[in-house]
Protein backbone atom coordinates (compact mmCIF):
# COMPACT_ATOMS: atom_id res chain seq x y z
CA UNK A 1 34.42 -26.58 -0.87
CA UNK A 2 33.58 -24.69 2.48
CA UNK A 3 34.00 -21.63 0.76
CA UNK A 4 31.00 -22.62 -2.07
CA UNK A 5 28.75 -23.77 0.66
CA UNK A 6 29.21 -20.26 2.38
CA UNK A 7 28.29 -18.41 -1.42
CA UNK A 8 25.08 -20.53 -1.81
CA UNK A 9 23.89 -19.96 1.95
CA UNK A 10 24.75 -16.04 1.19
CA UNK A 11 22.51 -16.53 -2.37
CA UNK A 12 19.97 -18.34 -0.68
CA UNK A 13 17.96 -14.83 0.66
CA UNK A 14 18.15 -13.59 -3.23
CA UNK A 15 16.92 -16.54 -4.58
CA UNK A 16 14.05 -16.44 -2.30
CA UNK A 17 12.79 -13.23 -2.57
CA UNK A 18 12.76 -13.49 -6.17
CA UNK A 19 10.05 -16.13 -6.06
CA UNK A 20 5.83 -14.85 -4.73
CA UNK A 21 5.23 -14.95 -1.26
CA UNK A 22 2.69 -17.66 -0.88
CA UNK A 23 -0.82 -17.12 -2.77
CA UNK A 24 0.77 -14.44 -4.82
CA UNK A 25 1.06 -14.94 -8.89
CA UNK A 26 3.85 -12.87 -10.74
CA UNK A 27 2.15 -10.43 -13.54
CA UNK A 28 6.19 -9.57 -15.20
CA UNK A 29 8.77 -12.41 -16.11
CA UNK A 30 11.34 -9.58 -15.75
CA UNK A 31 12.47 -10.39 -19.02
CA UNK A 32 9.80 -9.50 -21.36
CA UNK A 33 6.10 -7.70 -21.87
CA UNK A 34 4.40 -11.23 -22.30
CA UNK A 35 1.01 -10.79 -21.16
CA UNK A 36 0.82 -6.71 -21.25
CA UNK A 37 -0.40 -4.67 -23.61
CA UNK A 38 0.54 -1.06 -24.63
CA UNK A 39 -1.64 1.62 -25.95
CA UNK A 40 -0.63 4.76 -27.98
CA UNK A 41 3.39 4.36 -28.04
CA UNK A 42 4.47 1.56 -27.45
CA UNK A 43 8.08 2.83 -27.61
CA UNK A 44 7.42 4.32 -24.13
CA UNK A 45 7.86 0.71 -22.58
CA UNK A 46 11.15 -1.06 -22.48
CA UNK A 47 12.77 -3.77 -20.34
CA UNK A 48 15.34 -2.48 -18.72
CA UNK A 49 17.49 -4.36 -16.04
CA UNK A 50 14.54 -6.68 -14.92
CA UNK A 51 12.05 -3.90 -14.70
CA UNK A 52 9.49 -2.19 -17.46
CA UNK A 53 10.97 0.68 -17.82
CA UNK A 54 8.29 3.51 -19.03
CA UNK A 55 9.90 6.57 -20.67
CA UNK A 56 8.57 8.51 -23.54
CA UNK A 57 5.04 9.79 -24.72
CA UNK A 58 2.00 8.96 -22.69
CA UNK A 59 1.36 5.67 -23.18
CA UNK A 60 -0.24 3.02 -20.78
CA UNK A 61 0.49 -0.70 -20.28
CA UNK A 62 -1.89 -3.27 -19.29
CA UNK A 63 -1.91 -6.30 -17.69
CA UNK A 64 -3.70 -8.89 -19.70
CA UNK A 65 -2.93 -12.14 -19.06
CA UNK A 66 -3.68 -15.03 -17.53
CA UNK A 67 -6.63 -17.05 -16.92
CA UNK A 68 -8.47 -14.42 -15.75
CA UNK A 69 -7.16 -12.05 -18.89
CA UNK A 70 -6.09 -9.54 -16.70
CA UNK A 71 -9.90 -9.30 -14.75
CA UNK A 72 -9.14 -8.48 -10.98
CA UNK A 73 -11.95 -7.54 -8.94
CA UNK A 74 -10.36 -7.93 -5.51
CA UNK A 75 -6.74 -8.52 -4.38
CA UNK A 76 -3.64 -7.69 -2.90
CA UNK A 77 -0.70 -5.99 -5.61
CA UNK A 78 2.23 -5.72 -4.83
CA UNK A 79 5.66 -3.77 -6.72
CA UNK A 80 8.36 -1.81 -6.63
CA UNK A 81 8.96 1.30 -8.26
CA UNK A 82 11.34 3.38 -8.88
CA UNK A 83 11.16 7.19 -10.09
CA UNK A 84 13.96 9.31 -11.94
CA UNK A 85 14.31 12.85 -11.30
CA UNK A 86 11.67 14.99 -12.26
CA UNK A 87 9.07 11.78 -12.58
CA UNK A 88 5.16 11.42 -12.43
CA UNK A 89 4.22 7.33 -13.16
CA UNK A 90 0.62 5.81 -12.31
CA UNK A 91 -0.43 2.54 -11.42
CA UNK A 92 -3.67 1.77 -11.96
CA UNK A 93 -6.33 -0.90 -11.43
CA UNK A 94 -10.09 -1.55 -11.98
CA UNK A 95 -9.30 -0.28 -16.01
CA UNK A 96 -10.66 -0.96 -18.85
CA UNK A 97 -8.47 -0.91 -22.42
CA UNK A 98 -8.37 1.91 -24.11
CA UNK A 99 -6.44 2.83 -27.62
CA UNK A 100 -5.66 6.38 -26.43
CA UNK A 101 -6.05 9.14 -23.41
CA UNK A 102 -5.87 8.27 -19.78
CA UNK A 103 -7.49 5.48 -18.16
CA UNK A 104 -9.51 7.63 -15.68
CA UNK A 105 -13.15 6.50 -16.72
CA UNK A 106 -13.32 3.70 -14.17
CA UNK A 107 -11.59 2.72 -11.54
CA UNK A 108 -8.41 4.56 -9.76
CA UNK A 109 -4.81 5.68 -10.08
CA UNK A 110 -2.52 5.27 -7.90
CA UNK A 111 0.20 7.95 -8.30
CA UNK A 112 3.92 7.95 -8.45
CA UNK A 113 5.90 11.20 -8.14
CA UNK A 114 8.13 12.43 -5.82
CA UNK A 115 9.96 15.44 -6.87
CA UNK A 116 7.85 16.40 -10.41
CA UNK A 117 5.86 19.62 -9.72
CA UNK A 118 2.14 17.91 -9.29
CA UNK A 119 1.71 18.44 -5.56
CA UNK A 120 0.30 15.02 -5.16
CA UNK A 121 2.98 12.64 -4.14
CA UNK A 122 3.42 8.43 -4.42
CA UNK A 123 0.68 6.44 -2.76
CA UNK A 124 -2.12 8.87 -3.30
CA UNK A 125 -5.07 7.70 -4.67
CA UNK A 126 -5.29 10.18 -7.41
CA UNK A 127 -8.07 12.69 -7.11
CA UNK A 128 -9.58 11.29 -4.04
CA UNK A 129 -6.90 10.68 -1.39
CA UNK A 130 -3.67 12.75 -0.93
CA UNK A 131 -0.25 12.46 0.06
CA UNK A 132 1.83 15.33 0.50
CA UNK A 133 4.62 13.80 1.39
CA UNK A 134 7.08 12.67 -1.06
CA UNK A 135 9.48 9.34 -1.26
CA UNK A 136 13.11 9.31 -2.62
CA UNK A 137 14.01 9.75 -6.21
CA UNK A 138 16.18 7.03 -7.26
CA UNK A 139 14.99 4.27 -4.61
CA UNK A 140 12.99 1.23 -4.94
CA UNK A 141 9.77 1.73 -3.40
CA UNK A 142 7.63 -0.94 -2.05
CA UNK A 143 3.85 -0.45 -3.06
CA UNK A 144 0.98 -2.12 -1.33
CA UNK A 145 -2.60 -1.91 -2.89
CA UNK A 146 -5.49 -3.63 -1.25
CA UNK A 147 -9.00 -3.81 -3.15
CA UNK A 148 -11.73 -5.39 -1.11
CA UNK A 149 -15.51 -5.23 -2.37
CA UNK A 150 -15.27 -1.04 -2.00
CA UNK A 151 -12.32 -0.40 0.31
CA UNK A 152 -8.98 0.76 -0.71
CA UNK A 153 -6.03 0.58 0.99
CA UNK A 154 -3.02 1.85 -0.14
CA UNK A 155 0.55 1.32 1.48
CA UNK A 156 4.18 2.32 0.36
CA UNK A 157 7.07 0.92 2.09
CA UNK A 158 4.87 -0.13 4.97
CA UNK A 159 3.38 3.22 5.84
CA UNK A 160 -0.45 3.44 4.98
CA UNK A 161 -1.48 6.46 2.72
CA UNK A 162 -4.87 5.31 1.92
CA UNK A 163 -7.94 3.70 4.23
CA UNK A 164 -10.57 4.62 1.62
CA UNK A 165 -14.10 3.19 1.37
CA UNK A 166 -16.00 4.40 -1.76
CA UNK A 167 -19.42 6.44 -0.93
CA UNK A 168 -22.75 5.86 -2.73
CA UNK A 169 -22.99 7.46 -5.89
CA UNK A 170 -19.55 7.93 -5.97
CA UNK A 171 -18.22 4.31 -7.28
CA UNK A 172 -15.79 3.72 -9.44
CA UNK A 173 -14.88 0.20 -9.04
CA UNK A 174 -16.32 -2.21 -11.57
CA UNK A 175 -18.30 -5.08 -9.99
CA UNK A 176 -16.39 -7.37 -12.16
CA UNK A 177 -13.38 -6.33 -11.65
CA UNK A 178 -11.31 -4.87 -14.19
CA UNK A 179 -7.31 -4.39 -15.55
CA UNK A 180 -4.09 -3.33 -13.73
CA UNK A 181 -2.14 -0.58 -15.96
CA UNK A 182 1.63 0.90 -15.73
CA UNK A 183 1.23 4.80 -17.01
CA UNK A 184 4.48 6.21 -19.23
CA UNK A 185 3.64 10.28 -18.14
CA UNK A 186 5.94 12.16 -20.64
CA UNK A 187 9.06 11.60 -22.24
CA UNK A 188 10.54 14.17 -18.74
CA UNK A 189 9.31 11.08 -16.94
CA UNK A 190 11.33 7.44 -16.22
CA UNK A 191 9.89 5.62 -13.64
CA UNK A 192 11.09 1.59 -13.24
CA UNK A 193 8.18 -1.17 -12.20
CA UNK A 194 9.43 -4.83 -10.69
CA UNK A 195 8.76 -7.78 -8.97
CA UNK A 196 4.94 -6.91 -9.90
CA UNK A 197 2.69 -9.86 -8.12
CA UNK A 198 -1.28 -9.71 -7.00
CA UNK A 199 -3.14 -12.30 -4.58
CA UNK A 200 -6.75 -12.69 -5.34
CA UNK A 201 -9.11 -12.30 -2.56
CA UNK A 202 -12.49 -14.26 -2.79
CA UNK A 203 -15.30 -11.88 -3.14
């Protein structure tokens, strides 16, 4: 009997962690794509191990459930991710849905790649703030993203990449807010999402 006590105290941390922090709502059952929707391929996004996997053609997955459908204007996100050898991923927010291309029209990417050959490594903010630096292939990195009114902040396993305040004339966040979206890069590329979560922030 002692001994089953000590095994659920020793579960009790995994149990835990599995659940939001406080204010946080979970975007990914781990189980399934319910409330996500893929463009293109959508053969580029599996389930794989409690994670989307996203491997294959470029394809992109949104987040679109919800009561909001998807619709965050300001928040905290939070994830891990994981890249394979070789891999370039994307997480984006402030999207719209679109059938085919990349998602670039509004709002921002925030890039995951470590060792493929773009020189712009996880946690930049694609295009507009860079990291040089690269994470480990093959590790579960811990992604921050903080969206308030026009400030950015982006943070991977608690070191801050991004303090970014958008300029005039140079906006690309929606003033309603818009969609969150996993990228599938190439079929070169595997890169693992989990634990995906966001707190909305009143405006």
């Amino acid at each position: 009997m002692k001994k089953l006590a000590l095994t659920f105290l020793a579960c009790l941390p995994l149990m835990a962690s599995a659940a939001p922090e406080k204010g946080f709502i979970s975007l990914f059952d781990g189980k399934t794509l319910d409330g996500w929707k893929v463009n293109e391929h959508q053969e580029s996004f599996t389930i794989q191990d409690g994670a989307i996997q996203a491997n294959g053609e470029r394809a992109h997955c949104y987040y679109v459930g919800g009561d909001k459908e998807g619709v965050y204007k300001n928040f905290v996100l939070r994830l891990d991710v994981m890249t394979r050898k070789g891999a370039n991923g994307g997480v984006y927010f402030h999207s719209k849905f679109i059938n085919e291309g990349w998602p670039t029209s509004t709002g921002y990417e925030v890039q995951v790649n470590n060792t493929q050959s773009d020189w712009q490594k996880s946690g930049s903010l694609y295009s507009t703030v860079s990291n040089k630096e690269p994470f480990k292939d093959d590790e579960w990195m811990k992604y921050e993203i903080t969206v308030k009114d026009h400030h950015i902040k982006v943070e991977v396993n608690g070191k801050e990449l991004v303090d970014y305040t958008e300029e005039e004339g140079k906006q690309k966040l929606l003033k309603d807010g818009g969609l969150i979206a996993l990228q599938a890069h190439d079929p070169g590329s595997t890169v693992l999402y989990k634990n995906i979560r966001i707190k909305p922030l009143k405006d």
